[in-house]
PDB file of N, CA and C in Angstrom:
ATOM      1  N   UNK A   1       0.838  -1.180   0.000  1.00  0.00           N
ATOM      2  CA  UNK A   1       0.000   0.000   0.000  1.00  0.00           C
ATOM      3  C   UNK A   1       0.878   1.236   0.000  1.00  0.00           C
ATOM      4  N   UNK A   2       0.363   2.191  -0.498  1.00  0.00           N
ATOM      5  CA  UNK A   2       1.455   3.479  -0.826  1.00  0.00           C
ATOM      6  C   UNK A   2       0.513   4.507  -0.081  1.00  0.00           C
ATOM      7  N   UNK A   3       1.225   5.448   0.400  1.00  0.00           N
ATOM      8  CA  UNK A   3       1.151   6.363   1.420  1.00  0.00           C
ATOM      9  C   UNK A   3       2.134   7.821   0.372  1.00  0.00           C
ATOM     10  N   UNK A   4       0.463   8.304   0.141  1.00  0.00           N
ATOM     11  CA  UNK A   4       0.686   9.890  -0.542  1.00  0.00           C
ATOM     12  C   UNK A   4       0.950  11.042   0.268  1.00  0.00           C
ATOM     13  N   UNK A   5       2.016  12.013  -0.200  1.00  0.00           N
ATOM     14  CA  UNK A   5       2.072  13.406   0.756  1.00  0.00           C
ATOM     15  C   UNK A   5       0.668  14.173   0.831  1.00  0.00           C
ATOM     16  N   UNK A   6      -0.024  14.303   1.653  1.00  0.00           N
ATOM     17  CA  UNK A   6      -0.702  15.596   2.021  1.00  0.00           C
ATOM     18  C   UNK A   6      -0.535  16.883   1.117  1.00  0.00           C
ATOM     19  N   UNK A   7      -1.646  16.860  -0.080  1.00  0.00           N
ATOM     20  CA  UNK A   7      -1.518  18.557  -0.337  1.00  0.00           C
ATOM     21  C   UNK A   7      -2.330  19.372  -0.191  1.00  0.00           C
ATOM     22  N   UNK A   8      -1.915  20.172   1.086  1.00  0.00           N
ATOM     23  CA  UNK A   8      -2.594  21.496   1.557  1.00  0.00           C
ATOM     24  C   UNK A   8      -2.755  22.751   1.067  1.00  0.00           C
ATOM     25  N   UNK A   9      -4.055  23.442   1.070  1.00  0.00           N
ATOM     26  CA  UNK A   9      -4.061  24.510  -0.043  1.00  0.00           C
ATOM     27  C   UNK A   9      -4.452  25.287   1.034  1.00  0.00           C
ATOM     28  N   UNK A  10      -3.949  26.498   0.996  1.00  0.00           N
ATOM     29  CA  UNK A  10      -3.601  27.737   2.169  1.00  0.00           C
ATOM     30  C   UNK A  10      -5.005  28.028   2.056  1.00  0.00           C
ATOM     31  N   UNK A  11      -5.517  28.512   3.389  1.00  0.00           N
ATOM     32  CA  UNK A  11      -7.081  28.868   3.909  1.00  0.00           C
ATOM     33  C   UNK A  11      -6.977  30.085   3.835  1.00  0.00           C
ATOM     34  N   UNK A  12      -8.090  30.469   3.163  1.00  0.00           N
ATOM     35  CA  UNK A  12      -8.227  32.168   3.216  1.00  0.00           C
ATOM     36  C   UNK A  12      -9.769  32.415   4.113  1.00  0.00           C
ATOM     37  N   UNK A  13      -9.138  33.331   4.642  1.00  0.00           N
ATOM     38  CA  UNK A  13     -10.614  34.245   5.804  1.00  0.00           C
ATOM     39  C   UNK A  13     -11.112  34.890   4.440  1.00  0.00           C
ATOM     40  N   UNK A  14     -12.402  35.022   5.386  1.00  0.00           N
ATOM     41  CA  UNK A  14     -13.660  36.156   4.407  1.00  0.00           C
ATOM     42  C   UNK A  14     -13.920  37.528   5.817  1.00  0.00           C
ATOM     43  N   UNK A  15     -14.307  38.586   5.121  1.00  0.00           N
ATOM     44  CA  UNK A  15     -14.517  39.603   5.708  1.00  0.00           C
ATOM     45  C   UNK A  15     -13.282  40.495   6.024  1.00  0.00           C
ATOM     46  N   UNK A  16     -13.179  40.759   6.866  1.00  0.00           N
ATOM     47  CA  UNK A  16     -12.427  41.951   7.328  1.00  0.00           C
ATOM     48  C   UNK A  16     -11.153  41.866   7.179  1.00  0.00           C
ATOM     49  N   UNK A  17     -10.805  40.138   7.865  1.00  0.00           N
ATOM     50  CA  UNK A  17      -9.545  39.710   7.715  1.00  0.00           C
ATOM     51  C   UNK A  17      -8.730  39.775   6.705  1.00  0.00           C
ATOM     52  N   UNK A  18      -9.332  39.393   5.771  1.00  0.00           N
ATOM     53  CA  UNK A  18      -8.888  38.955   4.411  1.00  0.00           C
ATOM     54  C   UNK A  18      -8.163  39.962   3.927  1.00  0.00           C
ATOM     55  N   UNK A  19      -8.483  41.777   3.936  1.00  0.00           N
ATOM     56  CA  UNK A  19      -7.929  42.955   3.407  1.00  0.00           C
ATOM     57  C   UNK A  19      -6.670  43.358   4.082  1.00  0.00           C
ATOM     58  N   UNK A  20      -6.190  42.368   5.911  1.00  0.00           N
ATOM     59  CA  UNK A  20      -5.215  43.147   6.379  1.00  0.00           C
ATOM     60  C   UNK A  20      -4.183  42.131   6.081  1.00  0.00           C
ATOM     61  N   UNK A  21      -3.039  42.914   5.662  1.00  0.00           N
ATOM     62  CA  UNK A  21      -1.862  41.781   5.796  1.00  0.00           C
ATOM     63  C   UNK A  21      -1.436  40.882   6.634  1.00  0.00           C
ATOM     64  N   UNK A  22      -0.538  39.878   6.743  1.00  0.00           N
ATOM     65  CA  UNK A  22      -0.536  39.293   7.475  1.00  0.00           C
ATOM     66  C   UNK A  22       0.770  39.172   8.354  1.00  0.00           C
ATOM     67  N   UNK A  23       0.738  38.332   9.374  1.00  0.00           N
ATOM     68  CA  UNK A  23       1.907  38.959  10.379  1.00  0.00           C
ATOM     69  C   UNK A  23       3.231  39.212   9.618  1.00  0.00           C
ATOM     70  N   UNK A  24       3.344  38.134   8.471  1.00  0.00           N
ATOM     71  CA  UNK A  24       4.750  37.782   7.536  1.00  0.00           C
ATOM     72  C   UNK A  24       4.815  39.558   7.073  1.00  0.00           C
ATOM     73  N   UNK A  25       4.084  40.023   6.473  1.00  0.00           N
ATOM     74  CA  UNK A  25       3.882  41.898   6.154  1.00  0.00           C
ATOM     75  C   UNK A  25       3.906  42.905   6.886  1.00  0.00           C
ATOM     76  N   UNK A  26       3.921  42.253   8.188  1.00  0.00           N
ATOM     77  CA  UNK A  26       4.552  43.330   9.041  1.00  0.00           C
ATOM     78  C   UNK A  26       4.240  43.657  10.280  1.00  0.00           C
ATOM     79  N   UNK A  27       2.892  43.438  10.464  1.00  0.00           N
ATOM     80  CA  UNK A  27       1.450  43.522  11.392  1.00  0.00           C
ATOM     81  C   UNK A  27       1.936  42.007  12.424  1.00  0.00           C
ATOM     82  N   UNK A  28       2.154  42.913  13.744  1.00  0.00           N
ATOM     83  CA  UNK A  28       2.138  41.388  15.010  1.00  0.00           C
ATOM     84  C   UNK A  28       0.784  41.770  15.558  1.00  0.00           C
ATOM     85  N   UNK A  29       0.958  40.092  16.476  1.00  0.00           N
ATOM     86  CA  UNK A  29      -0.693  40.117  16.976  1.00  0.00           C
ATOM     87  C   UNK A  29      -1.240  41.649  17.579  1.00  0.00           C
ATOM     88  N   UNK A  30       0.025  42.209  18.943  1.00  0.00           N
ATOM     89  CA  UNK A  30      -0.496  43.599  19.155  1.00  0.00           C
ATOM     90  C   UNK A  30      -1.510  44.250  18.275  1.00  0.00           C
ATOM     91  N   UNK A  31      -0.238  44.969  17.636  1.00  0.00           N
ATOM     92  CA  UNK A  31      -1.489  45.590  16.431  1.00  0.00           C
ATOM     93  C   UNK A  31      -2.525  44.832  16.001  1.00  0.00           C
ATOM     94  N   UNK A  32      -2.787  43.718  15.618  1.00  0.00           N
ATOM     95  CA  UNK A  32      -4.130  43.055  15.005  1.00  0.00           C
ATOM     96  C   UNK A  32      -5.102  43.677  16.145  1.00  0.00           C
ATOM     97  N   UNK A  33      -4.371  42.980  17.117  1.00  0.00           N
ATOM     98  CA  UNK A  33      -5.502  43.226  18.499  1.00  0.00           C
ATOM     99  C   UNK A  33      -5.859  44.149  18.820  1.00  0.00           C
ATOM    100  N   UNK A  34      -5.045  45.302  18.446  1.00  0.00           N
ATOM    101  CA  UNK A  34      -5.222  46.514  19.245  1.00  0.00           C
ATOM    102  C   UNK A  34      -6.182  47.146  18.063  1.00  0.00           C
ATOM    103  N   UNK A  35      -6.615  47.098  16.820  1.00  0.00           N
ATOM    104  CA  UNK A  35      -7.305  47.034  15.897  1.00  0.00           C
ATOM    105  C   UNK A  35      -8.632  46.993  15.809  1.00  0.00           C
ATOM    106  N   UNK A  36      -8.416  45.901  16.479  1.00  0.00           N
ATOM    107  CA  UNK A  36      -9.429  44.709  16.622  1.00  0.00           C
ATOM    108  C   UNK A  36     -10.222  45.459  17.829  1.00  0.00           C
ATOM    109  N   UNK A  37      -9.554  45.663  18.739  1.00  0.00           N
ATOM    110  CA  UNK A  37     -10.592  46.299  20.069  1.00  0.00           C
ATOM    111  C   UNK A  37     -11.160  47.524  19.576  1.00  0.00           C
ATOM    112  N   UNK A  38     -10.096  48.479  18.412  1.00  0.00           N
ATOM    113  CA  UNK A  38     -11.011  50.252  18.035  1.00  0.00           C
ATOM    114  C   UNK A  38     -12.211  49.390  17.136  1.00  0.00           C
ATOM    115  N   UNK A  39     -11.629  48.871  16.624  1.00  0.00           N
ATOM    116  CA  UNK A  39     -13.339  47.997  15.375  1.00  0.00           C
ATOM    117  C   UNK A  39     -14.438  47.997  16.758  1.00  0.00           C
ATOM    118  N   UNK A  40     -14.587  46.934  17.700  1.00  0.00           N
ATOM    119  CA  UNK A  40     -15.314  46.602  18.489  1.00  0.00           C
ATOM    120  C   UNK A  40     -15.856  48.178  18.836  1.00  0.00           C
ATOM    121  N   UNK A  41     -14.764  48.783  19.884  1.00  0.00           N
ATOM    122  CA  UNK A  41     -15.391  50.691  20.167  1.00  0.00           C
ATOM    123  C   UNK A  41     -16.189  50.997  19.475  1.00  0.00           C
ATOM    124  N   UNK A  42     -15.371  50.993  17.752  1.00  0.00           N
ATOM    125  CA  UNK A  42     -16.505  52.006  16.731  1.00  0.00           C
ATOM    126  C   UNK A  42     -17.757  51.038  16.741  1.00  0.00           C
ATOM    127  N   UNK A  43     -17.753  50.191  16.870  1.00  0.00           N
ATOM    128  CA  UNK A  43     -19.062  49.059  16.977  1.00  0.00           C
ATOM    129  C   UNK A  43     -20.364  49.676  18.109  1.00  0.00           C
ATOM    130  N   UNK A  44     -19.430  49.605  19.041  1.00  0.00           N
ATOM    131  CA  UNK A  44     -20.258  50.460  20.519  1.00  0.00           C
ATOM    132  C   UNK A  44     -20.741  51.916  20.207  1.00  0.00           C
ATOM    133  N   UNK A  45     -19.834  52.186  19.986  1.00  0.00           N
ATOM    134  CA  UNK A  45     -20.276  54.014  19.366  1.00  0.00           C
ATOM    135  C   UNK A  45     -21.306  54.032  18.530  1.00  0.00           C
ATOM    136  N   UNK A  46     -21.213  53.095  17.340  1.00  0.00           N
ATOM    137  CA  UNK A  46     -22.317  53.345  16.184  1.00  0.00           C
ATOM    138  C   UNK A  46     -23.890  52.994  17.121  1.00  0.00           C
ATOM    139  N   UNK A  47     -23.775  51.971  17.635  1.00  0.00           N
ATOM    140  CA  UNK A  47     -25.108  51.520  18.600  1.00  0.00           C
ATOM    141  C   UNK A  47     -25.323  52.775  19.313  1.00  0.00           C
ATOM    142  N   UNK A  48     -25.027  53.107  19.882  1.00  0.00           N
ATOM    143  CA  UNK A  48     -25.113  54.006  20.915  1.00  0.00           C
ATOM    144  C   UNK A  48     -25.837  55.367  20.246  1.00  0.00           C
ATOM    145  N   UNK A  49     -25.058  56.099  19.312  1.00  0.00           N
ATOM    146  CA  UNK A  49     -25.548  56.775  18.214  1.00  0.00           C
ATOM    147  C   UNK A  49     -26.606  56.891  17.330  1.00  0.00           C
ATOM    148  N   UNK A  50     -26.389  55.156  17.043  1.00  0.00           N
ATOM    149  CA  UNK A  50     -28.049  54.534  16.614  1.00  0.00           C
ATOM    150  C   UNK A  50     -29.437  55.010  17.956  1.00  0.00           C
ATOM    151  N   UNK A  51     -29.070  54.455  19.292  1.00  0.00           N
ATOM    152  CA  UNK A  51     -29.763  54.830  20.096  1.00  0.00           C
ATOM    153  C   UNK A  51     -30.527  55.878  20.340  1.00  0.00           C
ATOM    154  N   UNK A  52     -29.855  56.878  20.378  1.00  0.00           N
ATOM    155  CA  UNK A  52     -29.643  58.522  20.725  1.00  0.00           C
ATOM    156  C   UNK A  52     -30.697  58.624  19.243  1.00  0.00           C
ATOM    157  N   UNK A  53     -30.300  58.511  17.827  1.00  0.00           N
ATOM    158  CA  UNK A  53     -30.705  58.996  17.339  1.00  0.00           C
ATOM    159  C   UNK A  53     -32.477  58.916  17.199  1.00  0.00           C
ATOM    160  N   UNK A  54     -32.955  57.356  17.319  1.00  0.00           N
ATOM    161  CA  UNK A  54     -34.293  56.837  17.676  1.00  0.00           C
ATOM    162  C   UNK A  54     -34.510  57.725  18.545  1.00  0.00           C
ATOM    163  N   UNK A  55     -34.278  57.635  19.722  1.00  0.00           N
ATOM    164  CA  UNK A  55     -34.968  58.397  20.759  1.00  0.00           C
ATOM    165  C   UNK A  55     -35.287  60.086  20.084  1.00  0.00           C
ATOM    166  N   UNK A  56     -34.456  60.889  19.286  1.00  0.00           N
ATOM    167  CA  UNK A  56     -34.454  61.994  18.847  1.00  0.00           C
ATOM    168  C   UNK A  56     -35.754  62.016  17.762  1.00  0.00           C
ATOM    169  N   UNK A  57     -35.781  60.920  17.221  1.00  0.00           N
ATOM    170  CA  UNK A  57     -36.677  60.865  15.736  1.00  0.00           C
ATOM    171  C   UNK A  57     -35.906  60.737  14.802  1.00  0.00           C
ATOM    172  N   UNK A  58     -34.420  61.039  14.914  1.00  0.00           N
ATOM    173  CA  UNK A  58     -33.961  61.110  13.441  1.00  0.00           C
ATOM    174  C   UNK A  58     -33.757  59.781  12.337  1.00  0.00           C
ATOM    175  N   UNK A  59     -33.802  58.495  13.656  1.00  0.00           N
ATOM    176  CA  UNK A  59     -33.892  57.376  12.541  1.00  0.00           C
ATOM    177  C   UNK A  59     -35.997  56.601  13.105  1.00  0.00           C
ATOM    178  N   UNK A  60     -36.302  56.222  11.780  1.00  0.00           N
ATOM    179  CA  UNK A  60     -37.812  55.296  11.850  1.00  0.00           C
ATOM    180  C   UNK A  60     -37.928  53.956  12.062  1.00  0.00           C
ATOM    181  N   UNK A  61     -36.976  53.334  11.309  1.00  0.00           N
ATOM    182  CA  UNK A  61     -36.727  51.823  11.195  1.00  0.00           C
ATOM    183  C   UNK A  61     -36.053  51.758  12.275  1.00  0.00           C
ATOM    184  N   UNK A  62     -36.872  50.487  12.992  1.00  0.00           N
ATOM    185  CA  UNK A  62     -36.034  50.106  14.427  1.00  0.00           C
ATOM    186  C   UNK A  62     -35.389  49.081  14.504  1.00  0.00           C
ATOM    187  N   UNK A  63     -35.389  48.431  12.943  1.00  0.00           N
ATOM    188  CA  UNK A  63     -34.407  47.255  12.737  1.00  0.00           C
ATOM    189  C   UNK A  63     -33.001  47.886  12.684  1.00  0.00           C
ATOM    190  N   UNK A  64     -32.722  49.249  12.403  1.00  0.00           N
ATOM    191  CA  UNK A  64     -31.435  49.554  11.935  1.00  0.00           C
ATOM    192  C   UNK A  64     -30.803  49.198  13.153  1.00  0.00           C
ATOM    193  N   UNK A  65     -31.435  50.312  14.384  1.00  0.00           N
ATOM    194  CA  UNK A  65     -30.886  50.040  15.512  1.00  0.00           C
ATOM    195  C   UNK A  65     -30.591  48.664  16.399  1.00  0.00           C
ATOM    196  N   UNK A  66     -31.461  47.919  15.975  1.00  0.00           N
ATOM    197  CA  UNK A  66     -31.329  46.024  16.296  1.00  0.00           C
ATOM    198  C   UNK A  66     -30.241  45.852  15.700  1.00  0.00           C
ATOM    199  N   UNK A  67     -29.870  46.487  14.751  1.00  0.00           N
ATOM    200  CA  UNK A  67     -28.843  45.631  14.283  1.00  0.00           C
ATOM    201  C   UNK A  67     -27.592  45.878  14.384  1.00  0.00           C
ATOM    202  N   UNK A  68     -27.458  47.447  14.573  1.00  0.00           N
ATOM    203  CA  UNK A  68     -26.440  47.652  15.497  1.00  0.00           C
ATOM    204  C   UNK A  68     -25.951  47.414  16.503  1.00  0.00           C
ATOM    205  N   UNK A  69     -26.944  47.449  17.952  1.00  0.00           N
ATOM    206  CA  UNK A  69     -26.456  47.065  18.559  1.00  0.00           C
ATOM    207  C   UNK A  69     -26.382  45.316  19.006  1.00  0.00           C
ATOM    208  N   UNK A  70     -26.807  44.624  18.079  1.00  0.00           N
ATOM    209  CA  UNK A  70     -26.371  43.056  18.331  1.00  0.00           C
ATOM    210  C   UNK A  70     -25.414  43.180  17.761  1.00  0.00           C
ATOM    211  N   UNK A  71     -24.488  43.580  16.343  1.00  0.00           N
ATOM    212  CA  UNK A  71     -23.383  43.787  15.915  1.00  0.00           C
ATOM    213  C   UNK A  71     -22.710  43.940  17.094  1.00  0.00           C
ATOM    214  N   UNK A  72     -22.699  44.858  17.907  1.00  0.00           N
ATOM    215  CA  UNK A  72     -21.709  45.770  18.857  1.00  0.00           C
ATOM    216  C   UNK A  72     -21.753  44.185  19.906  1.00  0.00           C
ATOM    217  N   UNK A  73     -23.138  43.649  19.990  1.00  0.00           N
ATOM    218  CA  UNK A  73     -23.290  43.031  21.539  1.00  0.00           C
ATOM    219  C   UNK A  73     -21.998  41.649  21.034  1.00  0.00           C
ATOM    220  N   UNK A  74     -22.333  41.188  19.706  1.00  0.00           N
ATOM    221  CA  UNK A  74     -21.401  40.076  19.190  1.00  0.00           C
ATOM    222  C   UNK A  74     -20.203  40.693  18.867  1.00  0.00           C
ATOM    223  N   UNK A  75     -19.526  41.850  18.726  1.00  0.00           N
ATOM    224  CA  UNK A  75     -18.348  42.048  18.618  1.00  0.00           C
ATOM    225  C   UNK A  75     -17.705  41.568  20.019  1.00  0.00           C
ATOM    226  N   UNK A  76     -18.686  42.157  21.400  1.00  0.00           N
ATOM    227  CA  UNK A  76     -17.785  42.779  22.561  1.00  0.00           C
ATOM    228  C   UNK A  76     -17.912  40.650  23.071  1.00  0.00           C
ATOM    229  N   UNK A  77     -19.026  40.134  22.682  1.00  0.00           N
ATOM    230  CA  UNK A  77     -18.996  38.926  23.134  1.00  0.00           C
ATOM    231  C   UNK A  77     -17.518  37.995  23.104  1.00  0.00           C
ATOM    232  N   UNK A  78     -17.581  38.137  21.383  1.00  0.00           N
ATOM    233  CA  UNK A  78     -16.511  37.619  21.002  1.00  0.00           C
ATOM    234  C   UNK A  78     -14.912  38.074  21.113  1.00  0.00           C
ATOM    235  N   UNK A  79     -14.987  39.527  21.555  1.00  0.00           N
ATOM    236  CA  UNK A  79     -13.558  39.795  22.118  1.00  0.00           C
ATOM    237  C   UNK A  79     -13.706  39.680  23.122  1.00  0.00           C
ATOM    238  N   UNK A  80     -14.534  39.265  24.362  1.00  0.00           N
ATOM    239  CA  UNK A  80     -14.500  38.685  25.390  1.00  0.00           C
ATOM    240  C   UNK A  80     -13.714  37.218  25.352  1.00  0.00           C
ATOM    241  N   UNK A  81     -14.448  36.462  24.803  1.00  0.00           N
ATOM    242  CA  UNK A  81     -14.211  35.063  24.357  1.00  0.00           C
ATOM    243  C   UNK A  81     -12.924  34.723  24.064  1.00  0.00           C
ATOM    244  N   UNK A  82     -12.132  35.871  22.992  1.00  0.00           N
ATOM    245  CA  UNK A  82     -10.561  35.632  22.218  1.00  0.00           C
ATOM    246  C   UNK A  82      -9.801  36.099  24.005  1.00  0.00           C
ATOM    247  N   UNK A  83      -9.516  37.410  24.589  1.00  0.00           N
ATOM    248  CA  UNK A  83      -9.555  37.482  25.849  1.00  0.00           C
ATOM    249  C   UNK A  83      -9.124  36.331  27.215  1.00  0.00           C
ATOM    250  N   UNK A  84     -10.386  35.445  26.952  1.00  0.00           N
ATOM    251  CA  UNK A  84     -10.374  34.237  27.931  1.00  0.00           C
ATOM    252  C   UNK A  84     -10.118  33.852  27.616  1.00  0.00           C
ATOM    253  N   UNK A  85      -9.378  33.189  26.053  1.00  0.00           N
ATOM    254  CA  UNK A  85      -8.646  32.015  25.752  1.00  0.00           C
ATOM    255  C   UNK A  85      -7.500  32.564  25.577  1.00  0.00           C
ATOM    256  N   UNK A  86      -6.870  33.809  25.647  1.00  0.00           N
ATOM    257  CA  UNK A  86      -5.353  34.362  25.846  1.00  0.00           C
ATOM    258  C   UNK A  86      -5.132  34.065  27.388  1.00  0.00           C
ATOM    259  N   UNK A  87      -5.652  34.585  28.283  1.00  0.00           N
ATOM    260  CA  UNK A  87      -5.615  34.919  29.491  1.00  0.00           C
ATOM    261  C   UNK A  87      -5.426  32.681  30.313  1.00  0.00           C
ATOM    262  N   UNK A  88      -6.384  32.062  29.259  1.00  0.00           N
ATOM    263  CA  UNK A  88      -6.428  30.623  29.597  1.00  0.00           C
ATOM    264  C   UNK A  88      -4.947  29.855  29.469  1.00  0.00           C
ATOM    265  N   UNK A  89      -4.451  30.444  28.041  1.00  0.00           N
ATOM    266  CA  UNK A  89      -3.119  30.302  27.688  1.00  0.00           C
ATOM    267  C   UNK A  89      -2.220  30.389  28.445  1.00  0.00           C
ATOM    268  N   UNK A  90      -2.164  31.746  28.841  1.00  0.00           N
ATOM    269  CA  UNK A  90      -0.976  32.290  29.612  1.00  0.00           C
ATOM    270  C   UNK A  90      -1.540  31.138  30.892  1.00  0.00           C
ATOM    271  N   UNK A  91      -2.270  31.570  31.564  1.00  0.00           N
ATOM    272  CA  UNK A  91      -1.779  30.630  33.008  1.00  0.00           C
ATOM    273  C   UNK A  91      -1.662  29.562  32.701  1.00  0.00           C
ATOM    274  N   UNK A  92      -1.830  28.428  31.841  1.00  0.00           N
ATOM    275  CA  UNK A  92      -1.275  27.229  31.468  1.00  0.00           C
ATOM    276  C   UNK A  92       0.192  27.472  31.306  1.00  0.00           C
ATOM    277  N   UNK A  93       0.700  28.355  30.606  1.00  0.00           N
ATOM    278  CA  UNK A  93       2.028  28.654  29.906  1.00  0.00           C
ATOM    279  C   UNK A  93       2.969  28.578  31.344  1.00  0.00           C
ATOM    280  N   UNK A  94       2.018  29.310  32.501  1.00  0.00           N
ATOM    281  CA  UNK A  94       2.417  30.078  33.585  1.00  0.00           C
ATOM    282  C   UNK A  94       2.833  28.742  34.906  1.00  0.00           C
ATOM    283  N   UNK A  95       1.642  27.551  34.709  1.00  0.00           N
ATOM    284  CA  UNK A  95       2.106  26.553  35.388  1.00  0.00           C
ATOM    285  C   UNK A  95       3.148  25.210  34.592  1.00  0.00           C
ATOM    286  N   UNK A  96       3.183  25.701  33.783  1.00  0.00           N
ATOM    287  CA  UNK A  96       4.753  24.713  33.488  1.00  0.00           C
ATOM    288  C   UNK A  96       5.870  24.574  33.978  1.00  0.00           C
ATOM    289  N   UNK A  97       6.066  23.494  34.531  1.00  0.00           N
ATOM    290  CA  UNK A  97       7.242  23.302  35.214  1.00  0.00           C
ATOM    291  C   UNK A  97       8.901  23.474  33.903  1.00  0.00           C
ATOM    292  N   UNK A  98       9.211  23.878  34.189  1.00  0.00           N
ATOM    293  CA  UNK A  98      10.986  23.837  33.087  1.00  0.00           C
ATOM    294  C   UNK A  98      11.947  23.120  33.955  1.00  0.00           C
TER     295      UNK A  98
END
């Protein structure tokens, strides 16, 4: 029986990811992350804005605002989430014996 090499074809992200370079271009996690948290902010801000503006009259459709702020609520979820699995890392990293 013969045993073929594995050929792997490089995974590409969709959305946001896809437009920023990648660490090999220059960009370390910091920056991604630190990126990554103003995206989430402007996320919060736009909701918030959305908010303000309903209450004013200036927007009608109250889906816009639904949808902002679940955008914002699933941004802050999910940088919660990336967060606890850094923070999970490190203290694993942290109880290794050398």
């Amino acid at each position: 029986m013969r045993v073929e090499q594995l050929k792997l074809t490089p995974v590409t992200t969709v959305g946001t990811l896809a437009t920023q370079p990648s660490a090999k271009e220059g960009k370390d996690f910091s920056q991604l992350f630190a990126e990554a948290l103003g995206n989430v902010n402007q996320l919060q801000k736009d909701a918030d804005k959305a908010s303000v503006d309903l209450a004013a009259g200036k927007i009608q459709d109250v889906s816009e605002v639904t949808i902002a702020a679940e955008k914002a609520t699933i941004a802050l979820q999910l940088t919660m989430q990336v967060r606890n699995k850094i923070v999970d890392a490190y203290q694993e990293v942290m109880r290794m014996q050398v």
